[in-house]
Each structure stands twice: as structure tokens, then as C-alpha cells.
N, C-alpha and C. Protein backbone atom coordinates (compact mmCIF):
# COMPACT_ATOMS: atom_id res chain seq x y z
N UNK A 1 29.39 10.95 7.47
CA UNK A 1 28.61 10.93 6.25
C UNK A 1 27.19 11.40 6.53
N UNK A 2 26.63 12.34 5.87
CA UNK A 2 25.54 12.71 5.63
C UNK A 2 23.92 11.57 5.39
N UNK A 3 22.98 11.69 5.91
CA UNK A 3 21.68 11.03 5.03
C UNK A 3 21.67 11.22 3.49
N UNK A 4 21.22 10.63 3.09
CA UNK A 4 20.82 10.63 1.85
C UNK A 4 19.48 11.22 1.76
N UNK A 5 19.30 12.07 0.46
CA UNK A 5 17.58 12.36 0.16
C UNK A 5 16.73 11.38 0.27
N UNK A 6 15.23 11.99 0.85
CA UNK A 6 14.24 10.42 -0.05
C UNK A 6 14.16 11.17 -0.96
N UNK A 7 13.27 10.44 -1.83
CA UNK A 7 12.88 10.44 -2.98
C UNK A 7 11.18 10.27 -2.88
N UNK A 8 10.31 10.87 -2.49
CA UNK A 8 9.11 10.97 -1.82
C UNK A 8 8.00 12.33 -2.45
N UNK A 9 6.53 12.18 -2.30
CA UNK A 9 6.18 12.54 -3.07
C UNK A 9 4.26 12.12 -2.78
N UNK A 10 3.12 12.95 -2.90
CA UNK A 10 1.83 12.24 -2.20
C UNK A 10 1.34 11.10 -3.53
N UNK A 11 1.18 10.34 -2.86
CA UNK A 11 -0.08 9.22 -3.47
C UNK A 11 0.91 8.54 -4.33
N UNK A 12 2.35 8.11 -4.09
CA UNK A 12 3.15 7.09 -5.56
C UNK A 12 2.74 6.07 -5.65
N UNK A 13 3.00 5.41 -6.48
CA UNK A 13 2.50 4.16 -6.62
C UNK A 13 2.78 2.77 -5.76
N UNK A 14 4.43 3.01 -5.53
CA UNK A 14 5.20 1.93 -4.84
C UNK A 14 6.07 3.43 -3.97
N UNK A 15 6.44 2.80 -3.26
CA UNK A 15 7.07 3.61 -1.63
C UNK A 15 8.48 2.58 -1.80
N UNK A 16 9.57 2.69 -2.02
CA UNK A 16 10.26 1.57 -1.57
C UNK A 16 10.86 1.91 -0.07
N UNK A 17 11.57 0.71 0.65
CA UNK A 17 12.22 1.02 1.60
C UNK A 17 13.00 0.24 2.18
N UNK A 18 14.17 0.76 2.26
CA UNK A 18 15.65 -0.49 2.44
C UNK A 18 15.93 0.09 3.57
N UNK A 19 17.13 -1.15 4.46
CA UNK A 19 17.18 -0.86 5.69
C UNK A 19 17.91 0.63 6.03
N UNK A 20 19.09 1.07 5.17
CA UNK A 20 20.35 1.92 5.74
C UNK A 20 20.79 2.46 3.91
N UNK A 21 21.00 3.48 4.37
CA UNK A 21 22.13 3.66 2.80
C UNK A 21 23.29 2.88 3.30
N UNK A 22 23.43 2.69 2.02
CA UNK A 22 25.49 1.78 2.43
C UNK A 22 26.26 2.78 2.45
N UNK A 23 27.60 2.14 2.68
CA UNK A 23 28.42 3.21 2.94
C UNK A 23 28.53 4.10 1.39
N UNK A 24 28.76 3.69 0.36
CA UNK A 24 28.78 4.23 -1.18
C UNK A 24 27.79 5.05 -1.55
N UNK A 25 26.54 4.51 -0.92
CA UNK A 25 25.46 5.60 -1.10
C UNK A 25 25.72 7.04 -0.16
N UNK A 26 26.32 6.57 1.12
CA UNK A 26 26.73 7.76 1.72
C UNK A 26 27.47 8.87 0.78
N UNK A 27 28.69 7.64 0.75
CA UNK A 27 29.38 9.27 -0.70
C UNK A 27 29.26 9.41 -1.69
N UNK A 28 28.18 8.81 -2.55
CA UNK A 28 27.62 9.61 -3.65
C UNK A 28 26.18 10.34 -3.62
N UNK A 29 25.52 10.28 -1.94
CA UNK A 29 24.20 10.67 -1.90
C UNK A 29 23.00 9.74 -2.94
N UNK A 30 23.30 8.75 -3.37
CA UNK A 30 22.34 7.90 -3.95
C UNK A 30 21.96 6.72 -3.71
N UNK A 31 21.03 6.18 -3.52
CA UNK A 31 20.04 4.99 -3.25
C UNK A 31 20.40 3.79 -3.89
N UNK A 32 21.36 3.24 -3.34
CA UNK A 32 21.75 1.58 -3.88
C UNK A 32 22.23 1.49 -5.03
N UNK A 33 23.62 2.34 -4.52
CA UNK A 33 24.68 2.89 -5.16
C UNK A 33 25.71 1.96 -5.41
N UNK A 34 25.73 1.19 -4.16
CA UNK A 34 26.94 -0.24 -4.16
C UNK A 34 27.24 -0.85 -5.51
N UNK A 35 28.10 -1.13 -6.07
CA UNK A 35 28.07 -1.91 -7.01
C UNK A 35 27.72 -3.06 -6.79
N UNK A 36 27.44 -4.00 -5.88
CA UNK A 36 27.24 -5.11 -5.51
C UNK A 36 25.41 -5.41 -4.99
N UNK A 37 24.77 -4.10 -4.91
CA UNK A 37 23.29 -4.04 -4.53
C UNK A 37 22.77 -4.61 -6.29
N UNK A 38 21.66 -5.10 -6.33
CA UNK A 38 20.97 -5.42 -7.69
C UNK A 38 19.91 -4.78 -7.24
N UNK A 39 19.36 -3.47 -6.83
CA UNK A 39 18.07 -3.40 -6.70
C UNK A 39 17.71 -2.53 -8.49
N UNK A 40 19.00 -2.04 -8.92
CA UNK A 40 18.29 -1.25 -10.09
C UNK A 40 17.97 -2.84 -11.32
N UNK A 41 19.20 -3.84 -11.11
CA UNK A 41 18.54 -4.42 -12.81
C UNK A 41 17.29 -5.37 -11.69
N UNK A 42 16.89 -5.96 -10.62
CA UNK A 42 15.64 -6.09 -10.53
C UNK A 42 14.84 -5.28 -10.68
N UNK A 43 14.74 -4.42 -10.41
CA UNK A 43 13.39 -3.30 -11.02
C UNK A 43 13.26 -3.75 -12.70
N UNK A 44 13.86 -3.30 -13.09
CA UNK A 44 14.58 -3.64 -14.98
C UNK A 44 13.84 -5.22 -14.65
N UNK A 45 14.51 -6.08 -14.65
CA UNK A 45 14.07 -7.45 -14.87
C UNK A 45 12.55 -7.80 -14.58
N UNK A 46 11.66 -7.33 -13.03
CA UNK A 46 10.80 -7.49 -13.02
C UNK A 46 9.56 -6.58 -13.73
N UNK A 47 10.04 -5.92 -14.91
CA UNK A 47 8.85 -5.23 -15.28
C UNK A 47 8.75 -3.61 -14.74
N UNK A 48 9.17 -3.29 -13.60
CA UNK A 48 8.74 -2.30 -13.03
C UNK A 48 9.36 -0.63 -13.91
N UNK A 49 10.47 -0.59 -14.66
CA UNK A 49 11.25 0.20 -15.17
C UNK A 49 11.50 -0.46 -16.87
N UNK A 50 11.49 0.37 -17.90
CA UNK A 50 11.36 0.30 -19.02
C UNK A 50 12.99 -0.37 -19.52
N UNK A 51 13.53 0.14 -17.94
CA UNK A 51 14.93 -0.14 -18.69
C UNK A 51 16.04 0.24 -17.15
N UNK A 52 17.08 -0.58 -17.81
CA UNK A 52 17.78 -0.35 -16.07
C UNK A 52 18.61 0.98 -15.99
N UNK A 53 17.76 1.41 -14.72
CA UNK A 53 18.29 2.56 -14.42
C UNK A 53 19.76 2.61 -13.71
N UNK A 54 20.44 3.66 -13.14
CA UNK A 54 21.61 3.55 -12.35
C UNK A 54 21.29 3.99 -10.88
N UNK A 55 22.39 4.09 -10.40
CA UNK A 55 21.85 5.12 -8.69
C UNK A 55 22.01 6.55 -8.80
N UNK A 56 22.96 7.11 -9.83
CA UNK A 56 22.15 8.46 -9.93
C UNK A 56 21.82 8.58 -10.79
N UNK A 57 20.14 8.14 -11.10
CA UNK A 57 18.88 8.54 -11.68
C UNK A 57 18.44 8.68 -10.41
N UNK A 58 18.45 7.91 -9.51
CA UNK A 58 17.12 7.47 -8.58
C UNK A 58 16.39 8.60 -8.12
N UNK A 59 16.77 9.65 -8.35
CA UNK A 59 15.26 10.87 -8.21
C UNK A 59 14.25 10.36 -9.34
N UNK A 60 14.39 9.86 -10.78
CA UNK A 60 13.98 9.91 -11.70
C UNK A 60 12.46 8.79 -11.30
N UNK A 61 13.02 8.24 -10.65
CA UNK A 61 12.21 7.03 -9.65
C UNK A 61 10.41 7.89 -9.56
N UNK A 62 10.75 8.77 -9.11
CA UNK A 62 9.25 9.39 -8.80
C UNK A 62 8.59 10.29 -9.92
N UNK A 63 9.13 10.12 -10.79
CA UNK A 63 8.18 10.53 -12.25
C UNK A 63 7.60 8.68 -12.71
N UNK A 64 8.00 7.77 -12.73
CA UNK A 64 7.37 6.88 -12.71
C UNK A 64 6.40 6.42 -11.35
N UNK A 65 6.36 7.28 -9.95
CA UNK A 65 5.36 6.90 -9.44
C UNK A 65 5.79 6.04 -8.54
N UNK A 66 7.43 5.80 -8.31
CA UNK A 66 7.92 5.40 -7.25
C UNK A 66 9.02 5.96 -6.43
N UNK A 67 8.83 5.72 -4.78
CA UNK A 67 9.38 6.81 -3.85
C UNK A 67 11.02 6.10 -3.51
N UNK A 68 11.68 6.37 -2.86
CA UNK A 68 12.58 5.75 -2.30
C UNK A 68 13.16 6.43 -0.79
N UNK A 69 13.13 5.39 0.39
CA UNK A 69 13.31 5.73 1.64
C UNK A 69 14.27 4.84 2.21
N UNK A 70 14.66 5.10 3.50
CA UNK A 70 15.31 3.50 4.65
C UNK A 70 14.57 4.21 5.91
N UNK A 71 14.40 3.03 6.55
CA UNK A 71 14.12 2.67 8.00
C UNK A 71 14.61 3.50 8.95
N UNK A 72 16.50 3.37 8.22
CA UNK A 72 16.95 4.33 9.09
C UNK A 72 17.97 5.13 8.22
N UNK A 73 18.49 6.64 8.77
CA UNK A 73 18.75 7.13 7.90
C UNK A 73 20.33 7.27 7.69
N UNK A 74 21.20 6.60 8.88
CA UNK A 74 22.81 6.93 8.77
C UNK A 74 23.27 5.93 7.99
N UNK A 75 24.21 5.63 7.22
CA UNK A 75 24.93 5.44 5.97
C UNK A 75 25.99 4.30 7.23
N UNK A 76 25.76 2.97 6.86
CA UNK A 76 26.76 2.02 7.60
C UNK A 76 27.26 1.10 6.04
N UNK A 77 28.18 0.61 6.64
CA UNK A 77 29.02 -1.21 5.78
C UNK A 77 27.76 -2.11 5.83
N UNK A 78 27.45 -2.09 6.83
CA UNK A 78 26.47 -3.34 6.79
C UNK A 78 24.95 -3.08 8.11
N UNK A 79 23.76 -3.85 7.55
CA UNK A 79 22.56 -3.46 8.40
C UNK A 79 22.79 -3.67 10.12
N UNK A 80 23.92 -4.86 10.17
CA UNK A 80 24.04 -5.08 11.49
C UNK A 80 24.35 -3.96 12.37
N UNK A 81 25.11 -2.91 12.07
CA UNK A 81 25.68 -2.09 12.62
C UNK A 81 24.44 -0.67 12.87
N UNK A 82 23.36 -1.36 12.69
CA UNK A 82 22.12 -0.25 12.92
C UNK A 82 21.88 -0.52 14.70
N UNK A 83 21.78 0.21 15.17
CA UNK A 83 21.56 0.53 16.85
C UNK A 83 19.94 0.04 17.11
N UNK A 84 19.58 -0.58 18.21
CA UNK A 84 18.15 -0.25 18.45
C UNK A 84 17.47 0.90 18.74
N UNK A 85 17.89 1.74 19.17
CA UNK A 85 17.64 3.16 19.10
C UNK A 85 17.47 3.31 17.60
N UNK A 86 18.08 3.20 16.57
CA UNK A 86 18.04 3.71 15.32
C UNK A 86 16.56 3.11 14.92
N UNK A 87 16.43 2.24 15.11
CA UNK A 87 15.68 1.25 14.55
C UNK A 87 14.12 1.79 15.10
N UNK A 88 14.32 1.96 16.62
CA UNK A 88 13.14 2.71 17.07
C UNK A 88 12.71 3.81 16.46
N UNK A 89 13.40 4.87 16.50
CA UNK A 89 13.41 6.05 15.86
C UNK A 89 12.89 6.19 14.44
N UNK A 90 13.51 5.18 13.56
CA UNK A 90 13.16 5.29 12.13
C UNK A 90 11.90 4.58 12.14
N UNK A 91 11.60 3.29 13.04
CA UNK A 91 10.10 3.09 12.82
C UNK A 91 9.08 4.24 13.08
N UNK A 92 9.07 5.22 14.03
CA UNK A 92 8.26 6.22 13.77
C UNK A 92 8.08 7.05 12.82
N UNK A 93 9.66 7.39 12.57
CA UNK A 93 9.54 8.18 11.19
C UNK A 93 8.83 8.02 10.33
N UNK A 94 9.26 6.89 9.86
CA UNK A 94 9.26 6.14 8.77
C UNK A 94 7.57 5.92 8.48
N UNK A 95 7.15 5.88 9.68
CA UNK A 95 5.48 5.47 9.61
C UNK A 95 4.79 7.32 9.45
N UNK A 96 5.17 7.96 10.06
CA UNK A 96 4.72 9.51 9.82
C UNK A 96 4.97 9.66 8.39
N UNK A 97 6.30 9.14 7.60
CA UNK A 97 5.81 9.15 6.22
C UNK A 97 5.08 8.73 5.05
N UNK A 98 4.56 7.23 5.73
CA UNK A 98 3.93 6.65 5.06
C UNK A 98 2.36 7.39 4.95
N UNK A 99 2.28 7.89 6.56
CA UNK A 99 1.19 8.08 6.50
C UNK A 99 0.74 9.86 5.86
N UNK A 100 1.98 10.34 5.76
CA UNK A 100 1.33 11.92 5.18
C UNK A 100 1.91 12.16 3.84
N UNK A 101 2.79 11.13 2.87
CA UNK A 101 2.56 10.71 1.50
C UNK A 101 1.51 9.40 0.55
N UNK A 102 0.90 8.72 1.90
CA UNK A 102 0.14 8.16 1.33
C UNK A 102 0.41 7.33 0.01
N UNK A 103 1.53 6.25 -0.29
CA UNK A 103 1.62 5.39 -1.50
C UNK A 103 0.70 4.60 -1.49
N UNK A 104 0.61 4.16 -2.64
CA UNK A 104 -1.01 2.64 -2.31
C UNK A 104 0.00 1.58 -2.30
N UNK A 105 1.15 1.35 -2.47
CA UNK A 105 2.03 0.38 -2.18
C UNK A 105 3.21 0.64 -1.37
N UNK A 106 3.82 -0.05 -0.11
CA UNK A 106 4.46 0.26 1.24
C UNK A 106 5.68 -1.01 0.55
N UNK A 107 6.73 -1.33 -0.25
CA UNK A 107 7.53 -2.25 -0.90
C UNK A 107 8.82 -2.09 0.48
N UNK A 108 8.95 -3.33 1.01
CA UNK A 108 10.07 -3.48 2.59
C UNK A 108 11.42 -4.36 1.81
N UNK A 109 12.10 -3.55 0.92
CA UNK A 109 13.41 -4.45 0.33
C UNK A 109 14.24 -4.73 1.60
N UNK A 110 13.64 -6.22 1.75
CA UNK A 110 14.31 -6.87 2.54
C UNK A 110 13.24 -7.46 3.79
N UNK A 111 13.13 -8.70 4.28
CA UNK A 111 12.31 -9.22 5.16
C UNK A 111 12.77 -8.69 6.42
N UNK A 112 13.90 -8.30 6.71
CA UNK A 112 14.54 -7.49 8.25
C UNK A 112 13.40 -6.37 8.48
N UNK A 113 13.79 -5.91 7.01
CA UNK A 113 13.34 -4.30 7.09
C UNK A 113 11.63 -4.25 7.66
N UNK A 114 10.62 -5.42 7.02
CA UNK A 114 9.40 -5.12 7.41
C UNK A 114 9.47 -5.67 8.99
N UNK A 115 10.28 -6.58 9.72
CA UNK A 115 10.28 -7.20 10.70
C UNK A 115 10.31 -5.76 11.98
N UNK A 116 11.17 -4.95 11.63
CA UNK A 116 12.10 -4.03 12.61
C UNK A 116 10.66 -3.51 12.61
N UNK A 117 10.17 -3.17 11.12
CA UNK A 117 9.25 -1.84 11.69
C UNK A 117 7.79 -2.27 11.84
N UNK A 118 7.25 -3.31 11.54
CA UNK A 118 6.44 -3.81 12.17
C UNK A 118 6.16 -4.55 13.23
N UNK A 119 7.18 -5.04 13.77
CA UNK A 119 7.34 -5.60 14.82
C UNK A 119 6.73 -7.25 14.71
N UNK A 120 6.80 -7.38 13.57
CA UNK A 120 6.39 -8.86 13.53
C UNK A 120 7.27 -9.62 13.22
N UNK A 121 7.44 -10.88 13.80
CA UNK A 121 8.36 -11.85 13.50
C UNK A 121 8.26 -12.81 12.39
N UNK A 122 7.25 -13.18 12.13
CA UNK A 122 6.57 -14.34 10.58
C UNK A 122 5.94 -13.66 10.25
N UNK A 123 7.21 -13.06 8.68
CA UNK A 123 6.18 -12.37 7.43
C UNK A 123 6.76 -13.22 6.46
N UNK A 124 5.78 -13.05 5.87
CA UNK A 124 5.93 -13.84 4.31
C UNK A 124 6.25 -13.07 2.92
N UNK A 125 6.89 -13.88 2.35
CA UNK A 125 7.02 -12.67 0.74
C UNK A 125 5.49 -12.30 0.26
N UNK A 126 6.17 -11.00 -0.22
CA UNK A 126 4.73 -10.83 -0.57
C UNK A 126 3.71 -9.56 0.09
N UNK A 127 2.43 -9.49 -0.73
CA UNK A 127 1.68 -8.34 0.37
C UNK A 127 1.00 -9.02 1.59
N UNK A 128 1.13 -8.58 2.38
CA UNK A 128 0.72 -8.93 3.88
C UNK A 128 -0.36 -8.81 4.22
N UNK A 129 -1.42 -9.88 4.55
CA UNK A 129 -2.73 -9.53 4.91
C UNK A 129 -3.26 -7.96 5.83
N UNK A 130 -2.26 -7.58 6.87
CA UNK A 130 -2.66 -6.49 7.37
C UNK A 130 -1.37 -5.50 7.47
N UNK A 131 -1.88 -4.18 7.24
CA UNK A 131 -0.83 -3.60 7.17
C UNK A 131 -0.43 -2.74 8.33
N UNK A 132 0.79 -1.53 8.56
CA UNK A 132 0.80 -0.93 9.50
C UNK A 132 -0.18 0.34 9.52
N UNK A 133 -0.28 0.85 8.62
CA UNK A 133 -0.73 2.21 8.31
C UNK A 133 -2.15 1.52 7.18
N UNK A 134 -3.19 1.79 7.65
CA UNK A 134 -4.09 1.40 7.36
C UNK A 134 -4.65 2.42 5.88
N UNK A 135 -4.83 1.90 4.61
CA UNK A 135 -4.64 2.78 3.43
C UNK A 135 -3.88 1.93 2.69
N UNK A 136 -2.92 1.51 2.91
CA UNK A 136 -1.67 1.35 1.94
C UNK A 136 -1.87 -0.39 2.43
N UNK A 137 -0.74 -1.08 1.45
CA UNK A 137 -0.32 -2.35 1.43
C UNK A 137 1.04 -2.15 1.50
N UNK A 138 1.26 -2.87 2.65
CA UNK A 138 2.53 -3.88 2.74
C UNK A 138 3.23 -4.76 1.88
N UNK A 139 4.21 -4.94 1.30
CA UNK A 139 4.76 -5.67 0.49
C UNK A 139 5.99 -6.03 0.73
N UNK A 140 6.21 -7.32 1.22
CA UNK A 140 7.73 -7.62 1.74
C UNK A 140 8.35 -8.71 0.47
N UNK A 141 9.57 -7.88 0.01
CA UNK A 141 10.49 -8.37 -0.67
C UNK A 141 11.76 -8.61 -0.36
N UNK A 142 12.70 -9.50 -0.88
CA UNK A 142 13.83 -9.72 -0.75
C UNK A 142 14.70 -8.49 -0.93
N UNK A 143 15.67 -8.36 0.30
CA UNK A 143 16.72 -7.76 -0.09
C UNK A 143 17.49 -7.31 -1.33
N UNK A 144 18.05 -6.83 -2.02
CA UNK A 144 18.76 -6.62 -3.18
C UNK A 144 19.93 -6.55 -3.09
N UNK A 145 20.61 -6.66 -1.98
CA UNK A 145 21.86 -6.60 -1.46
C UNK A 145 22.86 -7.84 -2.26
N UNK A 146 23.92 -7.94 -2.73
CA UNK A 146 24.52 -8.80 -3.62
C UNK A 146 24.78 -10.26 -1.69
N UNK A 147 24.83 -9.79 -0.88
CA UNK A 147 25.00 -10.57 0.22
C UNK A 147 23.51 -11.19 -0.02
N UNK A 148 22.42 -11.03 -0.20
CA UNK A 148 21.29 -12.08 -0.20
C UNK A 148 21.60 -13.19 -1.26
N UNK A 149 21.17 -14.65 -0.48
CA UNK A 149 21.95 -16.01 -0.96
C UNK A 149 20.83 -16.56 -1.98
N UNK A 150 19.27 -15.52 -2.24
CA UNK A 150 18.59 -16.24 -3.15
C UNK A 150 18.95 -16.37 -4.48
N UNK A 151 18.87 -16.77 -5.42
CA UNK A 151 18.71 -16.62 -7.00
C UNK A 151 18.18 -15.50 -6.86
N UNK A 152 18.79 -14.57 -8.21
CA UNK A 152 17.87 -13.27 -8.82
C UNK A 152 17.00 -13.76 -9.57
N UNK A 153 16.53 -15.05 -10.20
CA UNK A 153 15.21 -15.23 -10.69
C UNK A 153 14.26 -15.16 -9.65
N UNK A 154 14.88 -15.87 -8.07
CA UNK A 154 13.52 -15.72 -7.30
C UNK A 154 13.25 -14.70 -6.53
N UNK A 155 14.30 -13.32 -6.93
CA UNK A 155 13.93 -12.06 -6.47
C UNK A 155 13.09 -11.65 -7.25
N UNK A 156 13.50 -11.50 -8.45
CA UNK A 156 12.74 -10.88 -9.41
C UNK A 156 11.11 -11.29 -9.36
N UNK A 157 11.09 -12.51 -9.49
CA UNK A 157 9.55 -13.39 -9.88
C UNK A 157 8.76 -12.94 -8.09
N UNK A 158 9.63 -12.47 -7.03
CA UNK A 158 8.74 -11.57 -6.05
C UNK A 158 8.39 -9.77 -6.47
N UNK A 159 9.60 -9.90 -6.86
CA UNK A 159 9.10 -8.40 -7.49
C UNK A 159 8.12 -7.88 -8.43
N UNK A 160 8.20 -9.37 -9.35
CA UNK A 160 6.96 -8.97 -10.24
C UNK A 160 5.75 -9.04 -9.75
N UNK A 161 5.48 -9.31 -8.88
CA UNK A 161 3.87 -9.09 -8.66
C UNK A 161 3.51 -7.99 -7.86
N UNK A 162 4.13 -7.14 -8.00
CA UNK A 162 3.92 -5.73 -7.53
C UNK A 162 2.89 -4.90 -9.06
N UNK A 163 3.90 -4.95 -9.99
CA UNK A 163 3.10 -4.37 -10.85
C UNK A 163 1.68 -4.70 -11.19
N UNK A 164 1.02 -5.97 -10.89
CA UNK A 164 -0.22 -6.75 -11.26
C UNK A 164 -1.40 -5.91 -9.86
N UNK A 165 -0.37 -5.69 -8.78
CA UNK A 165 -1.03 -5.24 -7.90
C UNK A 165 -1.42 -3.57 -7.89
N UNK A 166 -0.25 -3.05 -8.32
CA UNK A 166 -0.78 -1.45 -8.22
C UNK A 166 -2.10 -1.42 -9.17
N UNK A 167 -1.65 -2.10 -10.30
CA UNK A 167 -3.29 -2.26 -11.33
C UNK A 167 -4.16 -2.33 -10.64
N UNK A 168 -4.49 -3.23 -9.88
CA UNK A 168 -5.42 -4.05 -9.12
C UNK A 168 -6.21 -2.70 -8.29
N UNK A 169 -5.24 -2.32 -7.57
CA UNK A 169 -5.58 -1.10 -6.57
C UNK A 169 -5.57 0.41 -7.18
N UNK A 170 -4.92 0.78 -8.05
CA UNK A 170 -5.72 1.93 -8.81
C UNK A 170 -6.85 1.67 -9.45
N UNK A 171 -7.35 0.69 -9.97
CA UNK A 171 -8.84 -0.03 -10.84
C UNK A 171 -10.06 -0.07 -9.36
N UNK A 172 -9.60 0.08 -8.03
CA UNK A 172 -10.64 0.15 -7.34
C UNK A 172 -10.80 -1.01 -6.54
N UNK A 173 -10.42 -1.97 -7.04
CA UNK A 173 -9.97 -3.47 -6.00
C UNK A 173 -9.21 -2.99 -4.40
N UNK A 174 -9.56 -2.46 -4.11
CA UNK A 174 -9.18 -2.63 -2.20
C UNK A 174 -8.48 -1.20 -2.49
N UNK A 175 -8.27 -0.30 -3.23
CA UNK A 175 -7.57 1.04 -3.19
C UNK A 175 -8.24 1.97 -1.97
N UNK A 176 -7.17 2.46 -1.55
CA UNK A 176 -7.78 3.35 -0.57
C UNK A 176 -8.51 4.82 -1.24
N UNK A 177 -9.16 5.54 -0.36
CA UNK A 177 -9.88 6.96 -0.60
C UNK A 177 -8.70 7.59 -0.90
């Protein structure tokens, strides 16, 4: 199976970034494609999208000003089956993109995902006092994976405070140059 596109673009608003395409995203080439992922009706639920999109829109993603990436880029069943090599590899990448599209928001669907590539062990939901790529904010959210054991109210009610924040940081509150 092939990578999937990002969906990428200079200065978006939100950057997202999940660990792996699944295997479904592999064969339809789209971004949390699974029937069992909720990342499109959280977007929808928390405000972020007018209305719930599907997985193939998800180019449509960056006319509203948001990107879509993974960590790493081969198409598995499940995150476990990502290599440390992979993991190495895509943290560089992954940071060369942050840093030459420049989002004012860095969104890690999934607490693994900011762990691998920051190398930190205790992160918290939420934006992260310091980030990797200095410019942008960090924002670690829950997985969307139908395997995460939280309530979708308490995904969502993390997701929503993304939108309060891009405000915040396009208005000049901590936005980068």
C-alpha cells in the first residue's frame, strides 16, 4: 500500500497529525477513512467544521485553514505495528514540515503521537507550555480512533478549545511573525 497525500499548505491554521494511515485509508488514499475512526464528526461536534465532513473531502480540510499529516507515513491495522526506525524517521520529517509550512497550531491526534515525536513522556491534554518547533503551538488531543476508551463528549470538549485558541493567536496574543 502506498502513503497517503498530506494535505499541507504555508501558515494553516491547525496542522493535524495522527500516528499512521490505517489500513482503509491505505486503499482509499484518505485520512481517517476507517469507519470506526470519529475524527470527522469530532471536528463537526467541536465547532471546528460547519458540518461533518467524510474522508474523501479531506483535501477540502485546507480551504478552511486546516492541514492533515502522520508521524509516519506506511498504512498499518494498528499504531503498534509502527517500527522505531519509522518513528525516528517521521519525527524528522515531520518536524522539517512543521517548520517550512509554518501552522500557528501543531494538533497531535492522539497523546502517543506527541510522545514519539517529542520525546516527552508527561504531556497533558491540551496546548503545551513549550513547543518543538518554536513559532507554532503544540496541542495534544485524544486519539479519534473508535479503540480510544474516552467518552466522545470528553474528546470533543478537548477539541473545542482549539478554535478559542487560533482566535487568540491570529488577534496577536503569542502569534508568531
Amino acid at each position: 500500500m502506498k502513503p497517503i497525500k498530506d494535505h499541507l499548505k504555508e501558515n494553516l491554521d491547525i496542522l493535524f497529525v495522527g500516528f499512521n494511515p490505517s489500513v482503509r485509508s491505505g486503499e482509499t488514499g484518505h485520512h481517517f477513512a476507517n469507519p470506526n475512526n470519529r475524527f470527522w464528526k469530532i471536528l463537526f461536534e467541536a465547532g471546528l467544521t460547519s458540518r461533518k465532513f467524510t474522508a474523501i473531502e479531506d483535501r477540502l480540510l485546507v480551504e478552511l485553514g486546516y492541514g492533515l499529516t502522520n508521524i509516519v507515513a506506511r498504512p498499518t491495522k494498528t499504531a503498534d505495528k509502527i517500527t522505531k526506525e519509522e518513528y525516528q524517521e517521521g519525527r524528522v520529517l515531520l518536524k522539517k514540515k512543521i517548520e517550512h509550512y509554518r501552522p500557528t497550531i501543531v494538533c497531535f491526534v492522539g497523546k502517543g503521537v506527541y510522545q514519539e515525536y517529542s520525546g516527552r513522556k508527561q504531556v497533558a491534554w491540551g496546548p503545551q507550555h513549550v513547543s518543538v518547533v518554536p513559532g507554532t503551538l503544540d496541542f495534544v488531543a485524544p486519539s479519534s480512533s473508535g479503540l480510544v476508551r474516552m467518552k466522545i463528549e470528553e474528546i470533543v470538549s478537548i477539541y473545542k478549545q482549539l478554535l478559542p485558541l487560533v482566535s487568540s493567536l491570529e488577534k496577536g496574543e503569542g502569534r508568531r511573525e
